[in-house]
Each structure stands twice: as structure tokens, then as C-alpha cells.
C-alpha atoms as a PDB file:
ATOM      1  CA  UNK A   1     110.170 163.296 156.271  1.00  0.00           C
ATOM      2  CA  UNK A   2     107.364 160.657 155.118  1.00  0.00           C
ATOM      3  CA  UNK A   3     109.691 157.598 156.166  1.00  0.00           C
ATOM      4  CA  UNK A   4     113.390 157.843 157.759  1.00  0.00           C
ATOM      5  CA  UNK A   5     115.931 156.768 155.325  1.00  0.00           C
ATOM      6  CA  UNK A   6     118.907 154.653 156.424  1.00  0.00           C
ATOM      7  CA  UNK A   7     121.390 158.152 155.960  1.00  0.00           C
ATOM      8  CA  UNK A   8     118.452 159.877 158.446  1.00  0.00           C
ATOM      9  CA  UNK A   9     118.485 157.072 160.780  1.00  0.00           C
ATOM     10  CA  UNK A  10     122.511 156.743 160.532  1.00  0.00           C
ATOM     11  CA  UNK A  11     122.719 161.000 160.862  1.00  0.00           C
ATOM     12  CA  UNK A  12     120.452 160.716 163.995  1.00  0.00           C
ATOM     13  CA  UNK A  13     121.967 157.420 165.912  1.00  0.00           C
ATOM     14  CA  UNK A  14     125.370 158.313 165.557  1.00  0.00           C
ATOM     15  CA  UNK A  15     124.920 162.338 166.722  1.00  0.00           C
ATOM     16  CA  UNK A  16     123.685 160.148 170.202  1.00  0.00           C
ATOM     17  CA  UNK A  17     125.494 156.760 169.782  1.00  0.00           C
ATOM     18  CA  UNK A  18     129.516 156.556 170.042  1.00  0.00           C
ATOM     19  CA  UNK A  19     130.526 153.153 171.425  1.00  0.00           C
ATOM     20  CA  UNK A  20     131.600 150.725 168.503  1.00  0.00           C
ATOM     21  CA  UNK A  21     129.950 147.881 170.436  1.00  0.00           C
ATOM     22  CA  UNK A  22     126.443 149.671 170.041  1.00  0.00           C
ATOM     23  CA  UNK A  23     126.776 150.665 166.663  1.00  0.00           C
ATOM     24  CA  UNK A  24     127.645 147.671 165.577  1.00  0.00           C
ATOM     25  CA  UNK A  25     124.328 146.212 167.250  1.00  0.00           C
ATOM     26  CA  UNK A  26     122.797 148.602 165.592  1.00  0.00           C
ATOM     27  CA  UNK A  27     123.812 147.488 162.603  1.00  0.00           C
ATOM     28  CA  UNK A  28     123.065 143.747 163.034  1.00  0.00           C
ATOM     29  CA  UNK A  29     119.619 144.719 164.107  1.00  0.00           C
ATOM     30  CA  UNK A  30     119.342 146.940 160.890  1.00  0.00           C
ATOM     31  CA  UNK A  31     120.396 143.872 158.867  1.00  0.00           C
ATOM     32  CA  UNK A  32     118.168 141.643 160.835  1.00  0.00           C
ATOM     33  CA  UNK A  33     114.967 144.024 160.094  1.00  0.00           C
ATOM     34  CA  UNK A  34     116.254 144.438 156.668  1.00  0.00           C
ATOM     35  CA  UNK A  35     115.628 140.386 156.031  1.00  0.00           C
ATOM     36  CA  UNK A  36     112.317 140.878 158.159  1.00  0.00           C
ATOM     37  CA  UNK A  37     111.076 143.460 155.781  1.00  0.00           C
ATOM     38  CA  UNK A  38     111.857 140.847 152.420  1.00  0.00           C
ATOM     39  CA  UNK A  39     110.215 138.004 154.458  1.00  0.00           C
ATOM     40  CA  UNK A  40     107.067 140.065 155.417  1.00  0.00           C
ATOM     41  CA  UNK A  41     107.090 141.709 151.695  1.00  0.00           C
ATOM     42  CA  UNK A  42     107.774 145.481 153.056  1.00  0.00           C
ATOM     43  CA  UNK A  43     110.060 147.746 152.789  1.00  0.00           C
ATOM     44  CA  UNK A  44     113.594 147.085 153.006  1.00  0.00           C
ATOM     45  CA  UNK A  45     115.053 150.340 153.371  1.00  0.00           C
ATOM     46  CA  UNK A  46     112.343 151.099 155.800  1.00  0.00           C
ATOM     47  CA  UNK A  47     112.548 148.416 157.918  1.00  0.00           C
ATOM     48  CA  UNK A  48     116.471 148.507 158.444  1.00  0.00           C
ATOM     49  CA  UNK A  49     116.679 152.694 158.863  1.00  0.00           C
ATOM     50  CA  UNK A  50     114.206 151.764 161.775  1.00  0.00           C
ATOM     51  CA  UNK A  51     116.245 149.047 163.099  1.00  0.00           C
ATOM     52  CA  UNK A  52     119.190 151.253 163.235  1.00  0.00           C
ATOM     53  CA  UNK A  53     117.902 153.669 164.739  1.00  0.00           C
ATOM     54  CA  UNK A  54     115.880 151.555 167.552  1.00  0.00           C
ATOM     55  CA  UNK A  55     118.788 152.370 170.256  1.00  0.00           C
ATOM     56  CA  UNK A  56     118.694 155.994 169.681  1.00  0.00           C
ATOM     57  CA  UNK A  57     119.249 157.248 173.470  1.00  0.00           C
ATOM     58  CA  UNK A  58     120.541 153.797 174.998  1.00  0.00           C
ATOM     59  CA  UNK A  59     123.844 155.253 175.619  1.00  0.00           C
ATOM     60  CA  UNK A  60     123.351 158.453 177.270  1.00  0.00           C
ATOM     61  CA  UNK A  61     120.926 156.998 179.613  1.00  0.00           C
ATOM     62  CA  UNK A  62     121.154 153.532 179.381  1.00  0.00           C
ATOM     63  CA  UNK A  63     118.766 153.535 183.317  1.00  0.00           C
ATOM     64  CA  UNK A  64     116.270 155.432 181.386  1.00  0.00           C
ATOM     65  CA  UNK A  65     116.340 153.730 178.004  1.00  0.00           C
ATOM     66  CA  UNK A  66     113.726 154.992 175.670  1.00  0.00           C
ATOM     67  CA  UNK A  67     112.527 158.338 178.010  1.00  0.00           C
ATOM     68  CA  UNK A  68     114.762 159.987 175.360  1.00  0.00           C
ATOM     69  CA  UNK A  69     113.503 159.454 172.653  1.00  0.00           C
ATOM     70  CA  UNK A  70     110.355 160.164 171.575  1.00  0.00           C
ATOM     71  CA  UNK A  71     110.627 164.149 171.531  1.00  0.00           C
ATOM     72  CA  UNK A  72     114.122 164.684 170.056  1.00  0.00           C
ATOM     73  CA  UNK A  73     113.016 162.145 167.056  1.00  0.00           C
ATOM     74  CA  UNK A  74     109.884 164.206 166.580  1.00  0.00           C
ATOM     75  CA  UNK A  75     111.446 167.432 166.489  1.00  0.00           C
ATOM     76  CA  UNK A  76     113.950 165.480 164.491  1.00  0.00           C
ATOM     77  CA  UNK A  77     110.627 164.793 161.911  1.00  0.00           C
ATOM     78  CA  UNK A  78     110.943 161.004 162.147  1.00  0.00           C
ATOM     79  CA  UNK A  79     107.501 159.740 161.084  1.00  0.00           C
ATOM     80  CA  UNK A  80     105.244 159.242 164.243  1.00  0.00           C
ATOM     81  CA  UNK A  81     104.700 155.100 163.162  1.00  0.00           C
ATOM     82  CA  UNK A  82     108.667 154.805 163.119  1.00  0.00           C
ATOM     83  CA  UNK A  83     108.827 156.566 166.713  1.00  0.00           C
ATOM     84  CA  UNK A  84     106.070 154.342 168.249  1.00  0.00           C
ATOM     85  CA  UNK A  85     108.095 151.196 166.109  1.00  0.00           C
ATOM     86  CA  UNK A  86     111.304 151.822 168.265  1.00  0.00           C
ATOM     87  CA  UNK A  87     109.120 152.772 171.601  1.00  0.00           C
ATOM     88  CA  UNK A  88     107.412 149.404 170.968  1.00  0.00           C
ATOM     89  CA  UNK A  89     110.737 146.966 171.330  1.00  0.00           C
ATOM     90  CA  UNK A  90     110.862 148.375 174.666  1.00  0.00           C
ATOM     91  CA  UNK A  91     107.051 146.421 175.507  1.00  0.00           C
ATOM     92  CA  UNK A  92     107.431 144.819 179.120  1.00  0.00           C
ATOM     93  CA  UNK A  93     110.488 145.779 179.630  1.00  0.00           C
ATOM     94  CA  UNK A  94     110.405 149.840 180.150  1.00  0.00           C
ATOM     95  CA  UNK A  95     107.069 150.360 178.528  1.00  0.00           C
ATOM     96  CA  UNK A  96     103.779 149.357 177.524  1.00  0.00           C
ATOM     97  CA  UNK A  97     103.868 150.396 174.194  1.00  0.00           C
ATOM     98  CA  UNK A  98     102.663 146.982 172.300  1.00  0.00           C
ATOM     99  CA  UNK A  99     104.216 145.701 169.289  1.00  0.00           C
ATOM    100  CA  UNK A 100     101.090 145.494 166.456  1.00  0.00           C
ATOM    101  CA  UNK A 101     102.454 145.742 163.553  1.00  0.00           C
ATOM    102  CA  UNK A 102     105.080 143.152 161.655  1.00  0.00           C
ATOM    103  CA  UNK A 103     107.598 145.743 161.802  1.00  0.00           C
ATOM    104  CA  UNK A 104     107.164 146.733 165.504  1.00  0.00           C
ATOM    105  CA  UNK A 105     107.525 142.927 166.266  1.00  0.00           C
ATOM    106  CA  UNK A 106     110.019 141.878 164.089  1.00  0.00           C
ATOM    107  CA  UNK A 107     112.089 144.775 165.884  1.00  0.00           C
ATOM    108  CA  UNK A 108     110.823 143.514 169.541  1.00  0.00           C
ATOM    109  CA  UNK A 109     112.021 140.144 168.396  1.00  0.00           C
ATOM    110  CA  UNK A 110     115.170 140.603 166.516  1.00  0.00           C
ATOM    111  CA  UNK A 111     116.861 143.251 168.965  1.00  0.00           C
ATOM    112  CA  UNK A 112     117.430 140.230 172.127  1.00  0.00           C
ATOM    113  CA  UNK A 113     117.885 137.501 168.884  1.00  0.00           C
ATOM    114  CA  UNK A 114     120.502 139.233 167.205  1.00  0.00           C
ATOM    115  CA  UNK A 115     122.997 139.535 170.637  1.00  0.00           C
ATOM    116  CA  UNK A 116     122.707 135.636 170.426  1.00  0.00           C
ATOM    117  CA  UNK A 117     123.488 135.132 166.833  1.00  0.00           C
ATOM    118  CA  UNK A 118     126.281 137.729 167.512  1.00  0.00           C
ATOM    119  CA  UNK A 119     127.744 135.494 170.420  1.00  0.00           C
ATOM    120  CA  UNK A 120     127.105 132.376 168.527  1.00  0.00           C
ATOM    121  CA  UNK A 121     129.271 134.027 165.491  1.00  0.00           C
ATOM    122  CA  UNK A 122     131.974 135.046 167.673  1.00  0.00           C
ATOM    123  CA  UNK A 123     132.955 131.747 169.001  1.00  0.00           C
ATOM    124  CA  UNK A 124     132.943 130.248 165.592  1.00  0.00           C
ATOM    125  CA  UNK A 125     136.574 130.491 163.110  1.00  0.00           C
ATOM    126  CA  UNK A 126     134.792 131.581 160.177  1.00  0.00           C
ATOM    127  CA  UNK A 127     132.557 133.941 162.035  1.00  0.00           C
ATOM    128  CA  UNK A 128     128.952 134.142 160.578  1.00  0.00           C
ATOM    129  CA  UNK A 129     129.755 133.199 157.390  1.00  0.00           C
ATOM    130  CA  UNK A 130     129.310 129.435 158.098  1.00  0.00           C
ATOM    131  CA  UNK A 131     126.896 129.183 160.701  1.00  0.00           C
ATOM    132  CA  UNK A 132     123.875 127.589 160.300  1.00  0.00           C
ATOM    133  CA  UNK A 133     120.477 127.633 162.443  1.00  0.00           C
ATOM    134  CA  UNK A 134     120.905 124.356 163.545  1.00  0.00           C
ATOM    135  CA  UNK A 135     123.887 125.614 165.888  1.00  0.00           C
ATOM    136  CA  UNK A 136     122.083 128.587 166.742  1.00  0.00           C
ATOM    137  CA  UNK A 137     119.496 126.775 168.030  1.00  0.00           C
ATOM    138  CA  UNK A 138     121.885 124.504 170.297  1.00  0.00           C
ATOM    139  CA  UNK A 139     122.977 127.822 171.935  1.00  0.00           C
ATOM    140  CA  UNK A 140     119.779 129.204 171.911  1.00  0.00           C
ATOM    141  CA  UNK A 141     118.555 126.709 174.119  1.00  0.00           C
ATOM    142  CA  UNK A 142     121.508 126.784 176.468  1.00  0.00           C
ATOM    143  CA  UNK A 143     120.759 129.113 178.924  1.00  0.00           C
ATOM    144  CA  UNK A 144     124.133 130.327 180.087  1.00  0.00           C
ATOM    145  CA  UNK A 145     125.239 131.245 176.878  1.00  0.00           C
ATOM    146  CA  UNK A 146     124.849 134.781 175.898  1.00  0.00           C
ATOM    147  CA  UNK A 147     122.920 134.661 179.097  1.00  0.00           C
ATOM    148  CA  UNK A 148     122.081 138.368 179.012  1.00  0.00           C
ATOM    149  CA  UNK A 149     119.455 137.864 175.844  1.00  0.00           C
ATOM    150  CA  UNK A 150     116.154 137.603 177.059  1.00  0.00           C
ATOM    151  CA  UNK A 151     114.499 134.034 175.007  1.00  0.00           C
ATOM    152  CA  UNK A 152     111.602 134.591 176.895  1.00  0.00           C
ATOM    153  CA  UNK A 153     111.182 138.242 175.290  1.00  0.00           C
ATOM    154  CA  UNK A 154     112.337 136.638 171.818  1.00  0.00           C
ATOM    155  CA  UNK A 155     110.060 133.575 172.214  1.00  0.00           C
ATOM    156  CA  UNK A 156     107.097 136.144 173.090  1.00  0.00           C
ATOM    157  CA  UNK A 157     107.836 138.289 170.154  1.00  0.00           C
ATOM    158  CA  UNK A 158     108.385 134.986 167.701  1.00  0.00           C
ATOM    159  CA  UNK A 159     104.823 134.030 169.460  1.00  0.00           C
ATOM    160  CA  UNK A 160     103.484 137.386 167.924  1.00  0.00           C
ATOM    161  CA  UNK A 161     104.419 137.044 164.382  1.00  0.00           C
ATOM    162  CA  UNK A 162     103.204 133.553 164.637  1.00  0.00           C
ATOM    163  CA  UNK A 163     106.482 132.306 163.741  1.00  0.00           C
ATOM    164  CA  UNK A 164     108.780 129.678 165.424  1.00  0.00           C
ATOM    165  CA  UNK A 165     112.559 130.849 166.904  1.00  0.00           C
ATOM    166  CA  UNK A 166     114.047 128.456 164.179  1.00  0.00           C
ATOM    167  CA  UNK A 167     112.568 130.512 161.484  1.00  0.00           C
ATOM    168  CA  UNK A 168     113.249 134.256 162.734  1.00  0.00           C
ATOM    169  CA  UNK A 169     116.491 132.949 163.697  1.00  0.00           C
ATOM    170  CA  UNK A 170     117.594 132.119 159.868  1.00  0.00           C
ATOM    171  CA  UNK A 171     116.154 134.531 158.044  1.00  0.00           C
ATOM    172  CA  UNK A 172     118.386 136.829 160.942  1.00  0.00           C
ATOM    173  CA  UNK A 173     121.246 135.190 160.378  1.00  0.00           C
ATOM    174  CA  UNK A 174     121.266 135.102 156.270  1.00  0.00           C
ATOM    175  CA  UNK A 175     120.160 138.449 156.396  1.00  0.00           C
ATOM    176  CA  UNK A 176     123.289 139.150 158.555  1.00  0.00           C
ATOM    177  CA  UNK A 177     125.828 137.164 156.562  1.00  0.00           C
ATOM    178  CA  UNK A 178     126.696 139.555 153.661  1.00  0.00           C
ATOM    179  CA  UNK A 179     127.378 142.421 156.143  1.00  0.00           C
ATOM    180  CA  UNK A 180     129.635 140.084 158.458  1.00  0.00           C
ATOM    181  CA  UNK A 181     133.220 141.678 157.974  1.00  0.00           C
ATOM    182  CA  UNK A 182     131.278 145.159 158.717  1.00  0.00           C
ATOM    183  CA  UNK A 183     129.940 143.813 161.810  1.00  0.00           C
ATOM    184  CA  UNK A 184     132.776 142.286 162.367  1.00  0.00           C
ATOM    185  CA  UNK A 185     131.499 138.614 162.367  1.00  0.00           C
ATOM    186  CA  UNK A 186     133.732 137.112 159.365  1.00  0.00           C
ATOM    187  CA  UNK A 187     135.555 135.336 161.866  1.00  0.00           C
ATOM    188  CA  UNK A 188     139.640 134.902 161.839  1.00  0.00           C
ATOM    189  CA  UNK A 189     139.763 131.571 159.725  1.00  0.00           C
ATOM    190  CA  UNK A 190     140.931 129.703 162.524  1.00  0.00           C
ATOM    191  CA  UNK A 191     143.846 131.941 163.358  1.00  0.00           C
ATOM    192  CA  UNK A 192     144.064 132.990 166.972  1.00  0.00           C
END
């Protein structure tokens, strides 16, 4: 293939990837990159097949998190830049595979941000469809919420694109909102 398509990238995750919560992260990270892709003027499609895909082999070996990946996407024909894209958001933490490009670091970024727009959605009665960066960013600097999201990593990879949280952070979050009853972010309209 010359670039994975989102039906590649869906075909290959979800032969590996069966736990609703992970697929639907995949998803918001494949939304995320997809409003990444319009901001940096690339493309779209591109962008977000890569962003689904980024977890590929996180559930079977979640100890060993990207060891099991490289070959089977190869033989798979992924495109070697879109392998070394999804290695990269694994830089410092299993790796040293450095994000260079925008798309490497937009995916390095937006996999930790998205967990925290995701938690900052979930607490909210109309889900994602109301909220706004300014309470993101009230969360985001509270450092026991959604305390398993790494700021430093998304501060670092914010750092990289030369870009401030505030700003990655919105264009996450609108790029999120049309998708948020699939992701299951439209919230309950105050019902409990």
C-alpha cells in the first residue's frame, strides 16, 4: 500500500484490538490526528488511519507495548513512515524512536492529551459537546485528575510542534466533537 487507509488501519487494529475501552481511544486519537492533519495542512485521511492504528499490539502485550509491532505491520505492507509514526509516540517511554515529523508529534502529543479530554468529557452532562478549552485547561493543570496522562510527555510533545497545550488541546477537542456519541462522549443531558 503507498499510505494505510482508515478501512486498512481499522482491518489491522481490530484483528489485534478487542476491548471497547481501547478502541474507542483509538478512535479519539484518530479524530484528534484527523484535526492535526487540517491544522498542519496534510492529509486527513492519513493522519487519522495512523492514529487509529497507533495502539496496534497494546493489548496483547500491554508490558511490551510496541515490540509487536513493527514486523506484523510490515508484512502487513503498512508504509515504512506510518510504522516509524506509531513507533515514534512511544519516544522516552519504551523507545527512542524520535518524533520529527508533524505527524509523528502530533501523534506523541495527542495519544496522553486525548485520555484527559476523554475524562474531562465524562464528568460533564452534555459530554463533549459543550466543553470548551478553558475547562480543559483547569483539569489539565490539576494533577490528580486523570492522573494517569503523562502532561509532562504532552507538554514535551506541544514543546515540539512549537505549539502551546491550550492550542493542541482545542483543535483536539473540536476535532473530537462531531464523533462524540461514537466515542461515547455526548454525555446523558443531565440524567443520571
Amino acid at each position: 500500500m503507498e499510505k494505510l487507509t482508515i478501512e486498512e488501519a481499522v482491518a489491522l487494529n481490530d484483528s489485534q484490538v478487542t476491548e471497547e475501552h481501547l478502541r474507542i481511544h483509538a478512535k479519539n486519537v484518530m479524530y484528534a490526528m484527523g484535526a492535526m492533519a487540517v491544522h498542519f495542512g496534510e492529509d486527513q485521511e492519513h493522519w487519522m488511519a495512523v492514529g487509529y492504528l497507533h495502539d496496534y499490539d497494546y493489548e496483547k502485550w500491554p508490558e511490551e507495548h510496541l515490540q509487536h509491532t513493527e514486523e506484523p505491520l510490515r508484512a502487513a505492507g503498512v508504509p515504512e513512515e506510518d510504522i516509524r509514526a506509531i513507533l515514534s509516540h512511544g519516544y522516552t517511554i519504551v523507545n527512542d524512536v524520535e518524533p520529527v515529523t508533524n505527524m509523528e508529534k502530533s501523534l506523541f502529543t495527542v495519544d496522553e492529551l486525548t485520555g484527559i479530554i476523554q475524562a474531562c468529557a465524562r464528568m460533564r452532562p452534555n459530554g463533549l459537546t459543550d466543553l470548551e478549552v478553558k475547562s480543559f485547561m483547569k483539569k489539565f493543570k490539576d494533577k490528580k485528575f486523570a492522573a494517569k496522562c503523562n502532561r509532562a510527555i504532552i507538554k514535551q510533545g506541544c514543546e515540539m510542534m512549537g505549539m502551546d497545550v491550550r492550542e493542541v488541546a482545542e483543535l483536539c477537542i473540536e476535532g473530537m466533537k462531531p464523533h462524540a456519541e461514537e466515542i461515547g462522549l455526548a454525555g446523558n443531558g443531565g440524567l443520571a
